[in-house]
N, C-alpha and C. Protein backbone atom coordinates (compact mmCIF):
# COMPACT_ATOMS: atom_id res chain seq x y z
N UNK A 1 18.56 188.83 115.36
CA UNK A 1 17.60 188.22 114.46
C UNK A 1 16.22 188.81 114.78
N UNK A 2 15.34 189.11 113.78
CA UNK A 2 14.23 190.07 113.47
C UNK A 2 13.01 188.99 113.05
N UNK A 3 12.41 188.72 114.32
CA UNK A 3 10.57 187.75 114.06
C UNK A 3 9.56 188.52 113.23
N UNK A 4 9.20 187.84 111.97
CA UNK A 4 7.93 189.10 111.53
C UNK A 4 6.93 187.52 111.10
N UNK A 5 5.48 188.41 111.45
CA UNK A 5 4.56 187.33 111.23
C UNK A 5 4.29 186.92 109.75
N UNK A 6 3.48 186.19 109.52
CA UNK A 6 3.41 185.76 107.44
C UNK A 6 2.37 187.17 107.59
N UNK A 7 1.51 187.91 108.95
CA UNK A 7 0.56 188.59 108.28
C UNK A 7 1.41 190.13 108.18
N UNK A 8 2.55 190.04 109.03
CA UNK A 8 3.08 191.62 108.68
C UNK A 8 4.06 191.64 106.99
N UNK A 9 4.17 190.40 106.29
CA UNK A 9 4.75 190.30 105.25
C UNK A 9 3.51 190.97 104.40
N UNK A 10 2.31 190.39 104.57
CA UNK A 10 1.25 190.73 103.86
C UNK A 10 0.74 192.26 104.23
N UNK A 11 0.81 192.76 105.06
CA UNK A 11 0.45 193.94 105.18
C UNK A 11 1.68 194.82 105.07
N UNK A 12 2.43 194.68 105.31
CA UNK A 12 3.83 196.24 105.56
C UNK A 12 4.82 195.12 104.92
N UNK A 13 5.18 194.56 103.99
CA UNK A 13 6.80 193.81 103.13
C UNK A 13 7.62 194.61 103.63
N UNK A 14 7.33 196.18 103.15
CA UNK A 14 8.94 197.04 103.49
C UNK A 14 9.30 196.73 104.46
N UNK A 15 8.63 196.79 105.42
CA UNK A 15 8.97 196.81 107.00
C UNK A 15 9.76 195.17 107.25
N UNK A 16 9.48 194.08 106.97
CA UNK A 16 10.28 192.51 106.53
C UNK A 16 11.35 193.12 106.24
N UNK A 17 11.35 194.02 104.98
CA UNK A 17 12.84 193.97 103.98
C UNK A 17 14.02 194.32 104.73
N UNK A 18 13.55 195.84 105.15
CA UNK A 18 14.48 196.45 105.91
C UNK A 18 14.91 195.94 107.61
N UNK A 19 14.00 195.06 107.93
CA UNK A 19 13.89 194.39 109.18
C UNK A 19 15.39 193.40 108.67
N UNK A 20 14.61 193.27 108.09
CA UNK A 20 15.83 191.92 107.29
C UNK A 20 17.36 192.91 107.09
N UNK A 21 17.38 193.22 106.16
CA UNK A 21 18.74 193.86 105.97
C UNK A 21 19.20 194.56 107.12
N UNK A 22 18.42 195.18 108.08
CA UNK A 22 19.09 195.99 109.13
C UNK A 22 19.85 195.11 110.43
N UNK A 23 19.09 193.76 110.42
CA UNK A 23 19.88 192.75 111.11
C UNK A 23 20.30 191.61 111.00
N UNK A 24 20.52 190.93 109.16
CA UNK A 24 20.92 190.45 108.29
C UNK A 24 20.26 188.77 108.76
N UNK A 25 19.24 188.78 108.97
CA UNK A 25 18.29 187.72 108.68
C UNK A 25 17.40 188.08 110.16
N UNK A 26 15.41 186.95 109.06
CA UNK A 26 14.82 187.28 109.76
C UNK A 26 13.51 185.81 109.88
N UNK A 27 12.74 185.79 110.66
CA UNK A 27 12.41 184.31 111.17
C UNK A 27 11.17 184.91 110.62
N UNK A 28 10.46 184.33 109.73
CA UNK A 28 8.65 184.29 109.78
C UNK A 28 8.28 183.42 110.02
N UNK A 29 7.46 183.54 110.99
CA UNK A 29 6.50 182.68 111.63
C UNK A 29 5.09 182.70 111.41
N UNK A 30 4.53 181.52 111.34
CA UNK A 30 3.01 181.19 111.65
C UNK A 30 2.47 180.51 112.23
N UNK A 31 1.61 180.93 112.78
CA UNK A 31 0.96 180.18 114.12
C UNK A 31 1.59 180.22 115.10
N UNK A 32 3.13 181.38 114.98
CA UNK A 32 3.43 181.37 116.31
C UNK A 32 4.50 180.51 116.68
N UNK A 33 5.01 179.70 115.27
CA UNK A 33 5.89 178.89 114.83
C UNK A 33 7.03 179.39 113.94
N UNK A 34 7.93 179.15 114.24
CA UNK A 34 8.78 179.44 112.90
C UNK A 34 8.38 178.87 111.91
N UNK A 35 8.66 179.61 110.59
CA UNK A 35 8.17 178.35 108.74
C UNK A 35 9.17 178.93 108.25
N UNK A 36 9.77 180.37 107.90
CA UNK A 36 10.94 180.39 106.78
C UNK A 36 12.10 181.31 107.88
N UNK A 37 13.36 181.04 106.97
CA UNK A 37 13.95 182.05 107.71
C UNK A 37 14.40 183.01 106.11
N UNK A 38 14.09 183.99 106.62
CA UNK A 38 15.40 185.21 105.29
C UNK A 38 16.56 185.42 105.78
N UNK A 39 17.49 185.68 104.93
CA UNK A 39 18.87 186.06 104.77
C UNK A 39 19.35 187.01 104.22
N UNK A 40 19.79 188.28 104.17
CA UNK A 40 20.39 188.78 103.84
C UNK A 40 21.81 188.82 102.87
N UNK A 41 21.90 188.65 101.80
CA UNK A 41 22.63 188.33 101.31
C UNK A 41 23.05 189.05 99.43
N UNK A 42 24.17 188.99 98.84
CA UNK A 42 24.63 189.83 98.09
C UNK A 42 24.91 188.99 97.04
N UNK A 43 25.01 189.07 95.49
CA UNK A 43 25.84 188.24 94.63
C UNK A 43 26.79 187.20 95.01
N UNK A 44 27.70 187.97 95.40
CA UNK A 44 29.14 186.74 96.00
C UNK A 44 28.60 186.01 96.57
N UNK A 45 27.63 186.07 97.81
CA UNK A 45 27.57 185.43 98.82
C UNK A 45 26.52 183.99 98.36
N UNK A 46 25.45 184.75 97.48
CA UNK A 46 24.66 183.80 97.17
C UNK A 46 25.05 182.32 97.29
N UNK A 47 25.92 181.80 96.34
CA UNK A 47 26.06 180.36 96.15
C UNK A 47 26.72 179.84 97.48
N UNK A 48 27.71 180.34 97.73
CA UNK A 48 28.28 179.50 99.28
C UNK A 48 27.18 179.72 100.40
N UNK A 49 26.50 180.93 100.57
CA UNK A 49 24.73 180.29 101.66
C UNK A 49 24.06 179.18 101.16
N UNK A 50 23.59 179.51 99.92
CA UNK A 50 22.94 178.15 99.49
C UNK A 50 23.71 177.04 99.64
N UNK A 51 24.87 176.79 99.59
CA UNK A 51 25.22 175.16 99.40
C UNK A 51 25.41 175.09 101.32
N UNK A 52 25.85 176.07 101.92
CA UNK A 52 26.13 175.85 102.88
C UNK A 52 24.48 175.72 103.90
N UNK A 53 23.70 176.37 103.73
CA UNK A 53 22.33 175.83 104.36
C UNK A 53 22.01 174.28 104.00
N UNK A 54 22.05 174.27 102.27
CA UNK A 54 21.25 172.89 101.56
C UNK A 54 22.64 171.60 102.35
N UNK A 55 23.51 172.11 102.79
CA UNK A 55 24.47 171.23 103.30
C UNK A 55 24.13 170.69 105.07
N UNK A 56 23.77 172.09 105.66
CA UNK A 56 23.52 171.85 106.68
C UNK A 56 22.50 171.34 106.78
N UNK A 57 21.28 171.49 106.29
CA UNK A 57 19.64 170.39 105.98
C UNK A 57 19.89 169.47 105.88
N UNK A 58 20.74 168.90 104.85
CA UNK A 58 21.35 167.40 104.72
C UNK A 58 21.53 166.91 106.30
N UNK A 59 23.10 167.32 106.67
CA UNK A 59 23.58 167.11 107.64
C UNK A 59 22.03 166.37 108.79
N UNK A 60 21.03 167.73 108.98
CA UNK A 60 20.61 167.32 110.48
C UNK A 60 19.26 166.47 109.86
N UNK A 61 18.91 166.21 108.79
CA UNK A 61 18.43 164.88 108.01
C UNK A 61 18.97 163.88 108.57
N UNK A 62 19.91 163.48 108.25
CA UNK A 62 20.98 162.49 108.40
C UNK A 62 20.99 161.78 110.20
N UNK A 63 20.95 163.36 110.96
CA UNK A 63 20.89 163.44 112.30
C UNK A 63 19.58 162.87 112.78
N UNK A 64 18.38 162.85 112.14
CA UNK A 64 17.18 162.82 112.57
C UNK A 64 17.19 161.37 112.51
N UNK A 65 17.45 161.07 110.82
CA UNK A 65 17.24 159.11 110.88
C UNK A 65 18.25 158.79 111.95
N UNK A 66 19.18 158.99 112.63
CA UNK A 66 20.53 158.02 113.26
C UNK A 66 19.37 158.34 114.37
N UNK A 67 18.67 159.76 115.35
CA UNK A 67 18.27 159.32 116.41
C UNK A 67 16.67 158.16 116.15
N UNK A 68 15.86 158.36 114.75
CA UNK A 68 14.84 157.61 114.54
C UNK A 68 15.30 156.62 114.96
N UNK A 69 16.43 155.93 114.24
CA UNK A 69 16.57 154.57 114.22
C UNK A 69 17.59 154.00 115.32
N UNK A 70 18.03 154.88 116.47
CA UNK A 70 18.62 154.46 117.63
C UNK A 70 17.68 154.34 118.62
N UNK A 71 16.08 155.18 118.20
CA UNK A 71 15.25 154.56 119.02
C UNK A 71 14.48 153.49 118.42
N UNK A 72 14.62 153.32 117.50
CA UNK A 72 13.87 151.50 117.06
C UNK A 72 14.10 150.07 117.30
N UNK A 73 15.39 150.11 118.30
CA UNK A 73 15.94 149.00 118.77
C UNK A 73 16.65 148.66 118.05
N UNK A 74 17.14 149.36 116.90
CA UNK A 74 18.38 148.32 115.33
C UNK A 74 19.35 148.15 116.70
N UNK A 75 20.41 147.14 116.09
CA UNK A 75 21.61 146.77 116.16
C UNK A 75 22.70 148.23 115.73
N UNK A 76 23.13 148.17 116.63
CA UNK A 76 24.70 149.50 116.75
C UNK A 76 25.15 148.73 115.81
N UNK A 77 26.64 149.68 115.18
CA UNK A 77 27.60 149.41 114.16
C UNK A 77 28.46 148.39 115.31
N UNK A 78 28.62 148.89 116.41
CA UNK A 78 29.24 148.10 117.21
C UNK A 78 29.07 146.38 117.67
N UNK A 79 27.47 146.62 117.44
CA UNK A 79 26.87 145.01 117.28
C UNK A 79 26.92 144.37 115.84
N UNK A 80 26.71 145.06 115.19
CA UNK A 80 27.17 144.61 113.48
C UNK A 80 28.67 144.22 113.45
N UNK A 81 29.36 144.78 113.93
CA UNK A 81 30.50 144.27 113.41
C UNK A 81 31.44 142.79 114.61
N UNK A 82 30.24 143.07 115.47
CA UNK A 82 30.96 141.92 116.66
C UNK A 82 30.31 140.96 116.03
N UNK A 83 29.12 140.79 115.09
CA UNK A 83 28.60 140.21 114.74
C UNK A 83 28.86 138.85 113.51
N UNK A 84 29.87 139.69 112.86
CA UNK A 84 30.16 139.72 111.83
C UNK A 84 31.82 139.06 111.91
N UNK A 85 32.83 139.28 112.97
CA UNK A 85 33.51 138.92 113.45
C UNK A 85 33.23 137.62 113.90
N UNK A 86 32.34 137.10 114.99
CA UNK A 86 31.91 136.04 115.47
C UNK A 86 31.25 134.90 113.95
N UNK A 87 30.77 135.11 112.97
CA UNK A 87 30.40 134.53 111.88
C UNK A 87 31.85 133.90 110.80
N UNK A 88 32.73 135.11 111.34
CA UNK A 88 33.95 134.92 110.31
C UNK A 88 34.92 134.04 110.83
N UNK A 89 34.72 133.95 112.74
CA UNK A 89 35.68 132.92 113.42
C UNK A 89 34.91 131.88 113.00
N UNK A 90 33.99 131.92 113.07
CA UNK A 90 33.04 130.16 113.14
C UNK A 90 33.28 129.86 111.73
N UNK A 91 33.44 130.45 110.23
CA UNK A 91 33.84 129.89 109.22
C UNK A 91 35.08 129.45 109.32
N UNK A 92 36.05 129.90 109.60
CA UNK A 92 37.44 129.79 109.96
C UNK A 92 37.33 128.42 110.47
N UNK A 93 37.11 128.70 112.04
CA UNK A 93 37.10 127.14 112.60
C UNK A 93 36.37 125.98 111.86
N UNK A 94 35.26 126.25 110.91
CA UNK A 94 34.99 125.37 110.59
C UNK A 94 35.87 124.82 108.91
N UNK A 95 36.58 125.43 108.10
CA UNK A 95 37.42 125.53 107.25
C UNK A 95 39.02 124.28 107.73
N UNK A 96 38.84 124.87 109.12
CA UNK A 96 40.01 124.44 109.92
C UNK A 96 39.64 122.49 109.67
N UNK A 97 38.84 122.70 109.80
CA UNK A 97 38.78 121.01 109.97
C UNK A 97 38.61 120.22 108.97
């Protein structure tokens, strides 16, 4: 994988392009940060990268709220459902009588 800055896009592109194709993706950074990545890629390939990146974004989305909200103190699925269990005996027993 091939680092080019946002200012070598702006001054030398060719040099990105072929950076890019010669080692089939490439990281631009700014500030010294990553911001985009390129890909290398052909007709066929197009649609299965795209769904398969926009899939994987999802995915570590998904990943980010479960650790947000495992540090906010919620209740585990594991406490929800002991929870929920314990509510359903106490109707029971109280049905019972």
């Amino acid at each position: 994988m091939k680092f080019f800055t946002v200012r070598e896009i702006q001054k030398n592109p060719s040099k990105v392009w072929s950076g890019t194709k010669k080692h089939g993706q490439s990281v631009i950074t700014r500030n010294g940060k990553p911001d985009f990545l390129l890909v290398n890629i052909n007709e066929e390939s197009l649609e299965k990268i795209y769904d398969k990146i926009i899939s994987y974004k999802g995915l570590l989305a998904f990943e980010n709220m479960q650790k947000h909200v495992s540090e906010q103190d919620f209740i585990t699925d594991e406490e929800i459902n002991e929870e929920i269990y314990n509510l359903r005996k106490e109707k029971n027993k109280r049905q019972e009588k």
